[in-house]
Protein backbone atom coordinates (compact mmCIF):
# COMPACT_ATOMS: atom_id res chain seq x y z
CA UNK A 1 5.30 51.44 -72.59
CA UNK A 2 7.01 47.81 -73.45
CA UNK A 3 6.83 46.67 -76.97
CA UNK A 4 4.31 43.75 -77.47
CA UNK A 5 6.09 40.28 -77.12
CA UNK A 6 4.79 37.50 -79.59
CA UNK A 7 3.60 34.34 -77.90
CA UNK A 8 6.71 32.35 -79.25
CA UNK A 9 8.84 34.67 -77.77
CA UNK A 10 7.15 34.60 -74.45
CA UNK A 11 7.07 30.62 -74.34
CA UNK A 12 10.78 30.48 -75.11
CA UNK A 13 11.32 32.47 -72.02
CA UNK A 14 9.78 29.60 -70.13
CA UNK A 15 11.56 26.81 -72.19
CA UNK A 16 8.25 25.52 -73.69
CA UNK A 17 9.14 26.95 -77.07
CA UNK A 18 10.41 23.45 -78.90
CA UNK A 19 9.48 19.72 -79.20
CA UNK A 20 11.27 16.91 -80.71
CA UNK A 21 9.12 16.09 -84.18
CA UNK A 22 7.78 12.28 -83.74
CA UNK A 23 8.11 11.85 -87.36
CA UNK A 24 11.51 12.27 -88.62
CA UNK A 25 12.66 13.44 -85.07
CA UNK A 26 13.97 16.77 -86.18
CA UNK A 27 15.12 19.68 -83.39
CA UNK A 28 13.78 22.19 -86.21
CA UNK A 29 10.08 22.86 -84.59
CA UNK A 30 8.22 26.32 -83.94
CA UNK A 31 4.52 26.33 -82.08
CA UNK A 32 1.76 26.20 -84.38
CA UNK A 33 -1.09 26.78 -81.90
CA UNK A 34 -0.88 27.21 -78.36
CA UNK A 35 -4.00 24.91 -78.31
CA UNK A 36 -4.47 21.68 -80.07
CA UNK A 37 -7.35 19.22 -80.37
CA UNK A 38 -7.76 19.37 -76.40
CA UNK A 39 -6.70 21.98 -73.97
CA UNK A 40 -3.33 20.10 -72.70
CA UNK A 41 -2.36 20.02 -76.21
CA UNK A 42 0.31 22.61 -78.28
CA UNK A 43 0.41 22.42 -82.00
CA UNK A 44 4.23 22.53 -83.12
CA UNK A 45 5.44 22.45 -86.89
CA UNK A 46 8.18 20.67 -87.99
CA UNK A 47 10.47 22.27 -90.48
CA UNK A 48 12.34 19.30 -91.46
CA UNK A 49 9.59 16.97 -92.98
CA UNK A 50 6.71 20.17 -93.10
CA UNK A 51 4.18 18.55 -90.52
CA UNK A 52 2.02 19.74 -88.23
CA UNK A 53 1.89 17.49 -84.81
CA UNK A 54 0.59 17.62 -81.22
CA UNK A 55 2.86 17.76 -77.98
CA UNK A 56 0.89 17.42 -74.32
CA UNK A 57 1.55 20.07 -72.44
CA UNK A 58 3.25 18.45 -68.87
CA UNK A 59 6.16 18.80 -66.67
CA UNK A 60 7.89 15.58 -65.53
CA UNK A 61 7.59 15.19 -61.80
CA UNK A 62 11.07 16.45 -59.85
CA UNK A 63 13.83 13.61 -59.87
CA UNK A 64 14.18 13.97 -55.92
CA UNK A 65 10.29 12.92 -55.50
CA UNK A 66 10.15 10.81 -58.33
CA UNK A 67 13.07 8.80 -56.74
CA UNK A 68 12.33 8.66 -53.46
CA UNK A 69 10.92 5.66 -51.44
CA UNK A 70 10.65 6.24 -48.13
């Protein structure tokens, strides 16, 4: 049987683990909530300045589409 992984640990397999804080724009965050106010919304808290904030959850289109204009 595998041991039990906690959701942070899972997300910071994929990367999704950290946000800049908007506040005092501080690397020091950990997720809150996997859910905010709305669905496409994480809950991180800041360690630096001790707030709670709201990231959207979305991936930036790929640079080779995004660039292209054919």
């Amino acid at each position: 049987m595998q041991p039990k992984l906690k959701l942070s640990e899972l997300l910071n397999k994929k990367g999704n683990d950290s946000a800049e804080c908007p506040f005092c724009k501080g690397q020091e965050t950990r997720l809150h909530a996997l859910f905010g106010s709305q669905l496409s919304t994480s809950q991180y808290y800041c360690e630096v300045c001790r707030v709670v904030f709201e990231r959207i959850k979305w991936e930036p289109p790929l640079e080779e589409n995004a660039s292209s204009s054919d």
